[in-house]
PDB file of N, CA and C in Angstrom:
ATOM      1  N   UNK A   1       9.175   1.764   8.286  1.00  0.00           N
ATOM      2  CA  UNK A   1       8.055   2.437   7.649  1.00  0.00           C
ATOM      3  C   UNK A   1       8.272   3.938   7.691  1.00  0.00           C
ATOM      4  N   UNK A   2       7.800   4.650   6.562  1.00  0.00           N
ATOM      5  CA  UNK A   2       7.786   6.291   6.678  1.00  0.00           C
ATOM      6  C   UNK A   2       6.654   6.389   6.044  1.00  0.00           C
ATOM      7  N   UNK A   3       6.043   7.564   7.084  1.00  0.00           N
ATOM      8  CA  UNK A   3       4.747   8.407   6.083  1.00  0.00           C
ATOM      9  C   UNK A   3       5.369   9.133   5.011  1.00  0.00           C
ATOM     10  N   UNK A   4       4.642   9.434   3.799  1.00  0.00           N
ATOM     11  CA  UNK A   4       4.957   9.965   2.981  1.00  0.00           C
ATOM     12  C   UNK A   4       3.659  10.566   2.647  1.00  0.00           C
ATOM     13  N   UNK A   5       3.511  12.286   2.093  1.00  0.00           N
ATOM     14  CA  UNK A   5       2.978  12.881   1.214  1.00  0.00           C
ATOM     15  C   UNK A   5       2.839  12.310   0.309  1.00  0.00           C
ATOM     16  N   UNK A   6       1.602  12.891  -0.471  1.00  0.00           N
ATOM     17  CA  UNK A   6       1.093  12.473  -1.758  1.00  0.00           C
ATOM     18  C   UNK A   6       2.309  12.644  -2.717  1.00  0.00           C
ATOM     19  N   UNK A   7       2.501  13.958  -2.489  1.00  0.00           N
ATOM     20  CA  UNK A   7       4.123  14.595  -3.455  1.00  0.00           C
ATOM     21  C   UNK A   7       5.102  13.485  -3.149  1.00  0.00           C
ATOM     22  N   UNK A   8       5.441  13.356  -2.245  1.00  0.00           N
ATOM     23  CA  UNK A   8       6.883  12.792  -2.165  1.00  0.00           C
ATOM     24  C   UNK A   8       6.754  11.080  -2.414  1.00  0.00           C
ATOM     25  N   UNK A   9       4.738  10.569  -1.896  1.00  0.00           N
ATOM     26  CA  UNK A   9       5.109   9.153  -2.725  1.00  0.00           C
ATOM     27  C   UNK A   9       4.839   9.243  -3.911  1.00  0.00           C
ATOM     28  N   UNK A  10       4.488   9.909  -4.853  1.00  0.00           N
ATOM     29  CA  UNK A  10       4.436   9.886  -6.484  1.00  0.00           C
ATOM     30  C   UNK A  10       6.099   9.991  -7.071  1.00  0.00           C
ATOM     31  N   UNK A  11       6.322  11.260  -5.825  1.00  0.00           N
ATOM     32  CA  UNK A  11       7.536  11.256  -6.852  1.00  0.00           C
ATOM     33  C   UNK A  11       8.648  10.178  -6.047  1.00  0.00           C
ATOM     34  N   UNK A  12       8.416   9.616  -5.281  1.00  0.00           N
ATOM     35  CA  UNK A  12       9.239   8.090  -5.018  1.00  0.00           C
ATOM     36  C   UNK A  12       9.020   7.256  -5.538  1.00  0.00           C
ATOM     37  N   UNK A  13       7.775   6.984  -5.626  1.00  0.00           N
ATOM     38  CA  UNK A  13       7.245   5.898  -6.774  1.00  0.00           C
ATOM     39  C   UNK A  13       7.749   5.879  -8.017  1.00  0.00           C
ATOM     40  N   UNK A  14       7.474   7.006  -8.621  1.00  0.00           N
ATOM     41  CA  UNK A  14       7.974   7.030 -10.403  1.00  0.00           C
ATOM     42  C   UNK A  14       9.546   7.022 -10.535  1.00  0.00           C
ATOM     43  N   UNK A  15      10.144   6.982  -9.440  1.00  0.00           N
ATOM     44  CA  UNK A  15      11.839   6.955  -9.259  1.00  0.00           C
ATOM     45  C   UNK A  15      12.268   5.686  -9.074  1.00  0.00           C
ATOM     46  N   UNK A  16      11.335   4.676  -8.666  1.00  0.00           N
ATOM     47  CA  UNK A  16      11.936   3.547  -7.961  1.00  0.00           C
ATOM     48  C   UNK A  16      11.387   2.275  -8.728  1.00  0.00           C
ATOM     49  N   UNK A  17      12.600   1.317  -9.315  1.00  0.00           N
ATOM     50  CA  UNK A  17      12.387   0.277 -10.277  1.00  0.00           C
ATOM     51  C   UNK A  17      11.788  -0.783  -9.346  1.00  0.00           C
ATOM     52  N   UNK A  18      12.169  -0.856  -8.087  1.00  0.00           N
ATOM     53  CA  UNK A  18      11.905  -1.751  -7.360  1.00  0.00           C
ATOM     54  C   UNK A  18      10.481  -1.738  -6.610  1.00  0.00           C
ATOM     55  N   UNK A  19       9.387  -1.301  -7.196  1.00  0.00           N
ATOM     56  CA  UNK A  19       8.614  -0.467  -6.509  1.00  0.00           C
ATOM     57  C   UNK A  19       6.854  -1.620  -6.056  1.00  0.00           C
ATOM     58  N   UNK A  20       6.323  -2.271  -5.210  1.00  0.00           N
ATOM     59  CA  UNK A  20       5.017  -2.817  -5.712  1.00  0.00           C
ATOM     60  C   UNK A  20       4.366  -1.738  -4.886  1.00  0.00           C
ATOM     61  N   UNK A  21       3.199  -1.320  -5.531  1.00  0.00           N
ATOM     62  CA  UNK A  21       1.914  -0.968  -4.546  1.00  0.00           C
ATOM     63  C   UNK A  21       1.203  -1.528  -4.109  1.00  0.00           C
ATOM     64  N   UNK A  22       0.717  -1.380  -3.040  1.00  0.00           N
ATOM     65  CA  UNK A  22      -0.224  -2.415  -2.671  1.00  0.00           C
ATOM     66  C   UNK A  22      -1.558  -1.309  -1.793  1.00  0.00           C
ATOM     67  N   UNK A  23      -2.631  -1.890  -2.314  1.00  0.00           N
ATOM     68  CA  UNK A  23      -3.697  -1.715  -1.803  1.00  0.00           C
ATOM     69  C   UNK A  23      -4.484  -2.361  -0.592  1.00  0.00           C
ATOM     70  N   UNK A  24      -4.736  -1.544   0.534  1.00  0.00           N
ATOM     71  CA  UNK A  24      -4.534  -2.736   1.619  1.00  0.00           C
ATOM     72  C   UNK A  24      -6.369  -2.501   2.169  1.00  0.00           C
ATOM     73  N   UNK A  25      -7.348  -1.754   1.454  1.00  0.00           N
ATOM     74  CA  UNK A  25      -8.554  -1.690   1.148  1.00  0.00           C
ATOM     75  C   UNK A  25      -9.477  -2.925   1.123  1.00  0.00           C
ATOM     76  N   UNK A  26     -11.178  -2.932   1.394  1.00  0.00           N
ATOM     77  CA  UNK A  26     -11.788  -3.870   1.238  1.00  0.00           C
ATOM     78  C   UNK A  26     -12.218  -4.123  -0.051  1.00  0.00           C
ATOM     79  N   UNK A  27     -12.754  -5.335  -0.851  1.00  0.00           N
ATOM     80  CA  UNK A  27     -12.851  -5.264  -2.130  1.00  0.00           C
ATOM     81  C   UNK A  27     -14.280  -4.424  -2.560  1.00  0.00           C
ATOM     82  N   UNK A  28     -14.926  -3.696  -1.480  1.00  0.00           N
ATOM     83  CA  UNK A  28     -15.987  -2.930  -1.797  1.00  0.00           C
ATOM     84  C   UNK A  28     -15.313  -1.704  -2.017  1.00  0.00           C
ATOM     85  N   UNK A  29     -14.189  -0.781  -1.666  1.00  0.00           N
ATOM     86  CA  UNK A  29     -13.692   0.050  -1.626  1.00  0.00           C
ATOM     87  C   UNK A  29     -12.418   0.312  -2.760  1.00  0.00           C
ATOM     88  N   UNK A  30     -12.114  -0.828  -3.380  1.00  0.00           N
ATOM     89  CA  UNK A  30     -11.167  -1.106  -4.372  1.00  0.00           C
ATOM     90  C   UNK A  30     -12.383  -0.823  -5.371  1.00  0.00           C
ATOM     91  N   UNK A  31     -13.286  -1.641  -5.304  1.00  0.00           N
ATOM     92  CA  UNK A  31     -14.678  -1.560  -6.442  1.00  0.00           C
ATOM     93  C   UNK A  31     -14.716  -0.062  -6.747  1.00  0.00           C
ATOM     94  N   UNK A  32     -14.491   0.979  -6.106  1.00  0.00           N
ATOM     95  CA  UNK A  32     -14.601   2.405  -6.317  1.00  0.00           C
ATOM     96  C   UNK A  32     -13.805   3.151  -7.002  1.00  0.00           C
ATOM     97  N   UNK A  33     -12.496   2.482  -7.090  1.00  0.00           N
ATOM     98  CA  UNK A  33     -11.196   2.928  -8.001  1.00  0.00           C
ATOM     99  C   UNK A  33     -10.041   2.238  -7.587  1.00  0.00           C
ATOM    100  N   UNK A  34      -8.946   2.142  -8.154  1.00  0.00           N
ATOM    101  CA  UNK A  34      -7.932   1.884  -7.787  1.00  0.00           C
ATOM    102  C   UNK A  34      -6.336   2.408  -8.166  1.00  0.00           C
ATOM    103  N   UNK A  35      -5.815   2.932  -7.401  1.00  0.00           N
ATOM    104  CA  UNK A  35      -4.256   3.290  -7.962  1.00  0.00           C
ATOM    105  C   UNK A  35      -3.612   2.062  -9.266  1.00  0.00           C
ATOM    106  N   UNK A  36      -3.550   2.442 -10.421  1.00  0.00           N
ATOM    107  CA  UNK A  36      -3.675   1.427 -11.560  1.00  0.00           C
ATOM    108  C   UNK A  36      -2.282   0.680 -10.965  1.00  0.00           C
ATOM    109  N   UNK A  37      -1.885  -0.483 -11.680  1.00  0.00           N
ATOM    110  CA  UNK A  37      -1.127  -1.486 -11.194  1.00  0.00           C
ATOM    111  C   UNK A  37      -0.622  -1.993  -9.489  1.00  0.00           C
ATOM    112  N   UNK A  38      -1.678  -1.282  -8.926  1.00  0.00           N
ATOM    113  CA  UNK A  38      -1.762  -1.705  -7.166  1.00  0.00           C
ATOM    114  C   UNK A  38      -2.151  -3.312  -7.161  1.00  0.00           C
ATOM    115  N   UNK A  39      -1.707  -3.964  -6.175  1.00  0.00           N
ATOM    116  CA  UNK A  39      -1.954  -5.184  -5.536  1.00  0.00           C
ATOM    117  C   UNK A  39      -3.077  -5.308  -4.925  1.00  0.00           C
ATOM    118  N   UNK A  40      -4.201  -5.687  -4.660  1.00  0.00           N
ATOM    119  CA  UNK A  40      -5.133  -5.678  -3.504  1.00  0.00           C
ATOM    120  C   UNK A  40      -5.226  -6.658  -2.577  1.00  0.00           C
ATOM    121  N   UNK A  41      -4.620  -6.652  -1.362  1.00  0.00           N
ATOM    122  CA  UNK A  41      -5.192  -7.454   0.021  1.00  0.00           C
ATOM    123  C   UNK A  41      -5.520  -6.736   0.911  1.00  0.00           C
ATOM    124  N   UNK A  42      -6.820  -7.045   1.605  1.00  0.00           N
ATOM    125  CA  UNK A  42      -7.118  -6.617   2.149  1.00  0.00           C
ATOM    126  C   UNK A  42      -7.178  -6.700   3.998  1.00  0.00           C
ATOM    127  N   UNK A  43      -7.220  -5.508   4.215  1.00  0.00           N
ATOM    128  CA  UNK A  43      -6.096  -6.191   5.873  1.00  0.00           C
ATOM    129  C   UNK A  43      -7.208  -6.569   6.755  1.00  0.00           C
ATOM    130  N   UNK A  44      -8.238  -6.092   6.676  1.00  0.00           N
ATOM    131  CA  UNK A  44      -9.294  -7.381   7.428  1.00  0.00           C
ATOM    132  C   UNK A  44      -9.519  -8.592   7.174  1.00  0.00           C
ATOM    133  N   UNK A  45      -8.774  -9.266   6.132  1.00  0.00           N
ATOM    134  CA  UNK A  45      -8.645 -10.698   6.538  1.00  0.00           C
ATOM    135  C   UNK A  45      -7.917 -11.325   7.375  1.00  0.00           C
ATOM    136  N   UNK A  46      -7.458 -10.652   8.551  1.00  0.00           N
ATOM    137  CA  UNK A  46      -6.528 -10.981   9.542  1.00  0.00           C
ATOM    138  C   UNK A  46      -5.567 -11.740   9.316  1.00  0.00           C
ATOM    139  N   UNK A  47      -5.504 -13.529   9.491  1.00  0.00           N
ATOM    140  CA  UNK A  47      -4.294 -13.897   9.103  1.00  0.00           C
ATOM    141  C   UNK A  47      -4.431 -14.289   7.471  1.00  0.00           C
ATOM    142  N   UNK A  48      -5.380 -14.337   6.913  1.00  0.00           N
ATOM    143  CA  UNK A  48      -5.438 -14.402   5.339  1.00  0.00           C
ATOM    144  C   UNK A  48      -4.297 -12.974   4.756  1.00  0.00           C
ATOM    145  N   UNK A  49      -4.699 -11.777   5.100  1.00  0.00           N
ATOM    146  CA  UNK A  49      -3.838 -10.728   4.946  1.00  0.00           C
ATOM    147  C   UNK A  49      -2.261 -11.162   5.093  1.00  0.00           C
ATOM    148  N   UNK A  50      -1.788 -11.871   5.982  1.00  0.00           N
ATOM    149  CA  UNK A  50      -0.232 -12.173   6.887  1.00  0.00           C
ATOM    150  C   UNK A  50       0.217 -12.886   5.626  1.00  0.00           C
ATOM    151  N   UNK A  51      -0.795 -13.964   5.610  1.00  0.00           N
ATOM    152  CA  UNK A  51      -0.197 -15.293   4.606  1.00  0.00           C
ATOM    153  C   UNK A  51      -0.159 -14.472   3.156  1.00  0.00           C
ATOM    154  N   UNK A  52      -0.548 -13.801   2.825  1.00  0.00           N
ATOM    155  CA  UNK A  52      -0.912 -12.827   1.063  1.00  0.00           C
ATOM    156  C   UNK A  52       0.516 -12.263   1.501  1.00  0.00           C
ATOM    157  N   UNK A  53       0.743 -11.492   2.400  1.00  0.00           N
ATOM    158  CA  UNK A  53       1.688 -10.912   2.586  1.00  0.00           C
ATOM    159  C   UNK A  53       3.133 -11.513   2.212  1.00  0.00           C
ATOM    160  N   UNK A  54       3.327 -12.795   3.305  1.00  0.00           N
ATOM    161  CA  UNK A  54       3.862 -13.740   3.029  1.00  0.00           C
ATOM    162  C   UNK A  54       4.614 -14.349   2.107  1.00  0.00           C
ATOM    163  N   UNK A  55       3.724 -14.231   1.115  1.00  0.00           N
ATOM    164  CA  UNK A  55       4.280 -14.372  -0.454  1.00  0.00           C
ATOM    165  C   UNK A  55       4.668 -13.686  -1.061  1.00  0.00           C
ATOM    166  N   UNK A  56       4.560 -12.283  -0.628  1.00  0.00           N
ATOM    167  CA  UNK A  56       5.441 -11.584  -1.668  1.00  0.00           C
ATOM    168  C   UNK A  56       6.863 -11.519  -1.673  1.00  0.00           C
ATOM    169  N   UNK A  57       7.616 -10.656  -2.181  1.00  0.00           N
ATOM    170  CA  UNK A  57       9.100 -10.547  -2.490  1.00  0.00           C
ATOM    171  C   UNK A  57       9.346  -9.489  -1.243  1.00  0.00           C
ATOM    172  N   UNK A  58      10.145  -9.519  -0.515  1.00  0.00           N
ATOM    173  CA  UNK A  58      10.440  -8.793   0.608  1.00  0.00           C
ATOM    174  C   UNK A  58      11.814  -7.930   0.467  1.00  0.00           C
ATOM    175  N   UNK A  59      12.045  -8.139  -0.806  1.00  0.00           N
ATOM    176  CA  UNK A  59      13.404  -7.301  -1.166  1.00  0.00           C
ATOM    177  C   UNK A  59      12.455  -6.039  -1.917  1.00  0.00           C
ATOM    178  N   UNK A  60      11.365  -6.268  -2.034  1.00  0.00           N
ATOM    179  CA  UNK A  60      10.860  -4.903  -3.053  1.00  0.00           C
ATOM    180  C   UNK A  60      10.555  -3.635  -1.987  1.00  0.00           C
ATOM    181  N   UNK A  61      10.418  -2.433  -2.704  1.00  0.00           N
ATOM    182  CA  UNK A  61      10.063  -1.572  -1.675  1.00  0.00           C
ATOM    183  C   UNK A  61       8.125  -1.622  -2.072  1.00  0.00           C
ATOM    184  N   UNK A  62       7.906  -1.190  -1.118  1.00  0.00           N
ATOM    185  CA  UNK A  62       6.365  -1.759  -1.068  1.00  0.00           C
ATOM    186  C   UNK A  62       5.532  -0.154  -0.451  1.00  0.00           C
ATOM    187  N   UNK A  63       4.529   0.374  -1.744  1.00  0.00           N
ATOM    188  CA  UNK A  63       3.843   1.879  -1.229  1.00  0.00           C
ATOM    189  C   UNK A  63       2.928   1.548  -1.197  1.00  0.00           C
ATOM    190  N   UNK A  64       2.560   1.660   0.315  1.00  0.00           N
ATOM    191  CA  UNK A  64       1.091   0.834   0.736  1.00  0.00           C
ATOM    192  C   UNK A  64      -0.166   2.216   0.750  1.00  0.00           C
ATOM    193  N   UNK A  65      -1.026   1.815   0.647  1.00  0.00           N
ATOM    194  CA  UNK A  65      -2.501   2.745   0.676  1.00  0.00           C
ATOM    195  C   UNK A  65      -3.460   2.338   1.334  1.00  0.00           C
ATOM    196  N   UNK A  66      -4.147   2.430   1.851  1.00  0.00           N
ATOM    197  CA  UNK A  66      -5.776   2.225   2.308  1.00  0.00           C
ATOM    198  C   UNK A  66      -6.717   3.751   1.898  1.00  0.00           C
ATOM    199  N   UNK A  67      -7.779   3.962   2.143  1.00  0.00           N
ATOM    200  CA  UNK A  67      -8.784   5.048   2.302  1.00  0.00           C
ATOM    201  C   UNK A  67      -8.463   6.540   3.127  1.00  0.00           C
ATOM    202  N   UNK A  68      -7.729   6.111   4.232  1.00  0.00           N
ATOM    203  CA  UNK A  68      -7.424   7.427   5.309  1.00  0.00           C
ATOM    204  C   UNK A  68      -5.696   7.437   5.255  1.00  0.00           C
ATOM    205  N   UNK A  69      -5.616   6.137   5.171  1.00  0.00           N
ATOM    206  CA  UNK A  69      -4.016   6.198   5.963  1.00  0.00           C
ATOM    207  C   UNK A  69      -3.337   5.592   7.307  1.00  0.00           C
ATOM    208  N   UNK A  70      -5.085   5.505   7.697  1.00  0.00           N
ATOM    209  CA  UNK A  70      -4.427   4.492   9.090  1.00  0.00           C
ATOM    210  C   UNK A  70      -4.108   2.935   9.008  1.00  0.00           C
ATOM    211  N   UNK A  71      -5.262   2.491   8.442  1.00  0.00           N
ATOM    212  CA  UNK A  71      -4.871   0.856   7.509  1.00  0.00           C
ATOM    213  C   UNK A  71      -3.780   0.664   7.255  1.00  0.00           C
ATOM    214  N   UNK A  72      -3.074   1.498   5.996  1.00  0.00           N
ATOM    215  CA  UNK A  72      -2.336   1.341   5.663  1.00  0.00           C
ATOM    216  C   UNK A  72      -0.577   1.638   6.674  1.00  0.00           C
ATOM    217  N   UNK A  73      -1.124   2.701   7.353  1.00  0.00           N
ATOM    218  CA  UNK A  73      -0.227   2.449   8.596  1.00  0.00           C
ATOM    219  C   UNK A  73       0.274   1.507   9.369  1.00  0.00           C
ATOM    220  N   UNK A  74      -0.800   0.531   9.543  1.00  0.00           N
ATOM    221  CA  UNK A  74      -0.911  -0.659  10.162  1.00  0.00           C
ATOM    222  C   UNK A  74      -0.693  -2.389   9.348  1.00  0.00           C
ATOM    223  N   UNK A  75      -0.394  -2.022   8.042  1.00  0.00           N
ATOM    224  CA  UNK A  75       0.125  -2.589   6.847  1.00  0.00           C
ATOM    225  C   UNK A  75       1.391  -2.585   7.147  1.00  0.00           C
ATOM    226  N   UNK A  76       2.004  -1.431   7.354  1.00  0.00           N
ATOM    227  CA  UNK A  76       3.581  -1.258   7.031  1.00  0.00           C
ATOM    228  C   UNK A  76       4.160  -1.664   8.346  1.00  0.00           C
ATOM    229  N   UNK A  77       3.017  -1.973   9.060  1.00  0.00           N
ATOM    230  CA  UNK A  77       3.703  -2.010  10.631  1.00  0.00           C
ATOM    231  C   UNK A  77       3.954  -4.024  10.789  1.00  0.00           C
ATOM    232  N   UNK A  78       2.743  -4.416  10.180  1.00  0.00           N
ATOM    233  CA  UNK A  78       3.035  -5.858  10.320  1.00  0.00           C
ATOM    234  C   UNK A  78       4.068  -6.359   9.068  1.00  0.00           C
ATOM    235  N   UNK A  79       3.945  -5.521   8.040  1.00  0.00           N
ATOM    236  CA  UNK A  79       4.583  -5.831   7.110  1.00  0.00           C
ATOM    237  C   UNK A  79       6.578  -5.983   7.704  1.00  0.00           C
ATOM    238  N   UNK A  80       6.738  -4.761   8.234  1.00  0.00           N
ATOM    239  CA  UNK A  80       7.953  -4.753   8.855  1.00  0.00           C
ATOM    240  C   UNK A  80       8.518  -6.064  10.411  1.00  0.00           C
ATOM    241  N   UNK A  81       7.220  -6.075  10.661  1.00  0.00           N
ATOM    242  CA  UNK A  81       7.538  -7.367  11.685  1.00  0.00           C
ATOM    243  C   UNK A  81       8.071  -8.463  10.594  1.00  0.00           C
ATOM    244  N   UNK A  82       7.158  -8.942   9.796  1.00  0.00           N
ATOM    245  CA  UNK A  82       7.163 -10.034   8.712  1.00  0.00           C
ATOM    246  C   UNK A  82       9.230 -10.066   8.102  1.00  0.00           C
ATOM    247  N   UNK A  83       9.775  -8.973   8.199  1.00  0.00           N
ATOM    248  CA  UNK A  83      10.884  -8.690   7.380  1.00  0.00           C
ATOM    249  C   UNK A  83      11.083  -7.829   6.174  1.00  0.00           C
ATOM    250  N   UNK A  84       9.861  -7.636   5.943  1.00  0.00           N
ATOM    251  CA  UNK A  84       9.899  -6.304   4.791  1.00  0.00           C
ATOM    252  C   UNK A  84      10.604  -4.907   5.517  1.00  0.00           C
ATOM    253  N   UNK A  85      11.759  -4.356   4.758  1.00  0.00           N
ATOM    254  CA  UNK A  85      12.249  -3.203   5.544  1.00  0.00           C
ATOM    255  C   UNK A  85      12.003  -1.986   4.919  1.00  0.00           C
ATOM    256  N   UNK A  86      11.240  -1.882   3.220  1.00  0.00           N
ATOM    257  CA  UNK A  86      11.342  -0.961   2.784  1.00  0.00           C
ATOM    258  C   UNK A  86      10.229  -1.136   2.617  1.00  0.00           C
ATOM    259  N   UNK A  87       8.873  -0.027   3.427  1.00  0.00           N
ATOM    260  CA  UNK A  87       7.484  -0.041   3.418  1.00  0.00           C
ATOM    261  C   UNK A  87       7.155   1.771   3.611  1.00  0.00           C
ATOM    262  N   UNK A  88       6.220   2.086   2.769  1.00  0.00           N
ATOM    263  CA  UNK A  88       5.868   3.711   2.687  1.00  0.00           C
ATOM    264  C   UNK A  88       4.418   4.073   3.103  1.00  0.00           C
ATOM    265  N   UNK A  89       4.004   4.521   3.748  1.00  0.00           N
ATOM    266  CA  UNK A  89       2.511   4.644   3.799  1.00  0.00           C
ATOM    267  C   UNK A  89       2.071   5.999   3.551  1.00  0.00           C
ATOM    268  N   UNK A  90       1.155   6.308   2.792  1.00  0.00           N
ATOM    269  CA  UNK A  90       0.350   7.281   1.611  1.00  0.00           C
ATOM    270  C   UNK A  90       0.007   8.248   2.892  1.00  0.00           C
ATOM    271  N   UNK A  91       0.264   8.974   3.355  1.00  0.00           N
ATOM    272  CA  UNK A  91      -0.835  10.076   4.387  1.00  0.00           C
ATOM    273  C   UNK A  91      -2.126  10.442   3.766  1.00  0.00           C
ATOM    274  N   UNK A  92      -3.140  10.357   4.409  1.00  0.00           N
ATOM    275  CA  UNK A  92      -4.241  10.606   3.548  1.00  0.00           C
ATOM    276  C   UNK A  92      -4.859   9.115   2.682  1.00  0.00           C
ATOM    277  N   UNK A  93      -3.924   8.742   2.312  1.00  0.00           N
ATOM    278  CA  UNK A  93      -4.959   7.543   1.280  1.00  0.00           C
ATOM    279  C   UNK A  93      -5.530   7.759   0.482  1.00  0.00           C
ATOM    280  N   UNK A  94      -6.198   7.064  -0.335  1.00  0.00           N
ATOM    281  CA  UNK A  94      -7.185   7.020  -1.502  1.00  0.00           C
ATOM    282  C   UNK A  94      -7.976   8.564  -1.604  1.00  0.00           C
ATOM    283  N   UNK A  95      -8.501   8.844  -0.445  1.00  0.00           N
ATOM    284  CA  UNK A  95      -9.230   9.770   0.135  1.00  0.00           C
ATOM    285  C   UNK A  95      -8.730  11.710  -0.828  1.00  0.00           C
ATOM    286  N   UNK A  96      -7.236  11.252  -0.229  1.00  0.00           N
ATOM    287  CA  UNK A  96      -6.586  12.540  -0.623  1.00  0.00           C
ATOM    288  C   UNK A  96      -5.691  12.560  -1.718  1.00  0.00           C
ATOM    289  N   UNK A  97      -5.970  11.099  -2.717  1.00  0.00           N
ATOM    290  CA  UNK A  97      -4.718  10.819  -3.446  1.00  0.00           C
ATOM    291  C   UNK A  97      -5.638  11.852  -5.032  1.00  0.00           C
ATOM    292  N   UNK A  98      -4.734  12.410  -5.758  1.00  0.00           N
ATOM    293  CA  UNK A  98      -4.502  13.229  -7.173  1.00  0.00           C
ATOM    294  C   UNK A  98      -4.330  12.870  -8.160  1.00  0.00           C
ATOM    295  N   UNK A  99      -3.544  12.080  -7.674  1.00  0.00           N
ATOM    296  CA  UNK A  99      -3.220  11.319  -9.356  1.00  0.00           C
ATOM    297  C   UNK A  99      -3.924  10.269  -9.982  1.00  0.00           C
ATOM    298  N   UNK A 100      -3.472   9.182 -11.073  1.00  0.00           N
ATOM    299  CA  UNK A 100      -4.043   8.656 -11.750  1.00  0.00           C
ATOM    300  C   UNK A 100      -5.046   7.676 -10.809  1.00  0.00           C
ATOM    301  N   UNK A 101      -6.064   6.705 -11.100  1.00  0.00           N
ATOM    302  CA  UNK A 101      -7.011   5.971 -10.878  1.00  0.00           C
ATOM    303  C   UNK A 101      -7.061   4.928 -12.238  1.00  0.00           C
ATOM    304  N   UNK A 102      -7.883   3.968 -11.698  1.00  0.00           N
ATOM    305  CA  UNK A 102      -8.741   3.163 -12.667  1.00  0.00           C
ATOM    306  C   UNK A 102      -9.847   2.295 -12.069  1.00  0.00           C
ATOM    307  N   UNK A 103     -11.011   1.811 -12.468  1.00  0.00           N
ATOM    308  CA  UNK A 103     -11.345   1.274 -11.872  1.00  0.00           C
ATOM    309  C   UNK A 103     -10.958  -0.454 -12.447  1.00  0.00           C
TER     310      UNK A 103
END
């Protein structure tokens, strides 16, 4: 896992073919906006979160988000137990993110 700036995950993101986002937010907090083509699971479903996880492709690189940044900290941390090796977490989050939205 690496923290990344807003700067440096936009401009990693728009560089990288291999790229999913994932939104690791509650669906009351996704309801507010969302980084457009983000994933949403949400990591208080404890092992519901693991098993979502689970399924994804673990060869992708994966730019995780929550609201602050700590969530999503803690995303990239189980995510990397799981076998995912390429995981980014947003500093700041939703909170401090600039760029595009949708709801």
């Amino acid at each position: 896992m690496a923290d990344l700036t807003q700067q440096e995950w936009a401009s990693q993101l728009a560089a990288d073919e291999n790229a999913v986002i994932l939104d690791v937010r509650t669906p009351e907090e996704v309801a507010l906006g969302i980084i457009p083509n983000a994933i949403a699971i949400d990591i208080y479903k404890g092992q519901g979160f693991i098993d979502e996880i689970e399924e994804l492709d673990a060869s992708k690189t994966y730019y995780v988000y929550c609201r602050s940044g700590a969530r999503s900290a803690q995303a990239c941390s189980v995510m990397n137990q799981l076998g995912f090796e390429n995981t980014y977490n947003l500093i700041g989050g939703f909170n401090e993110w600039s760029g595009e939205t949708s709801m």
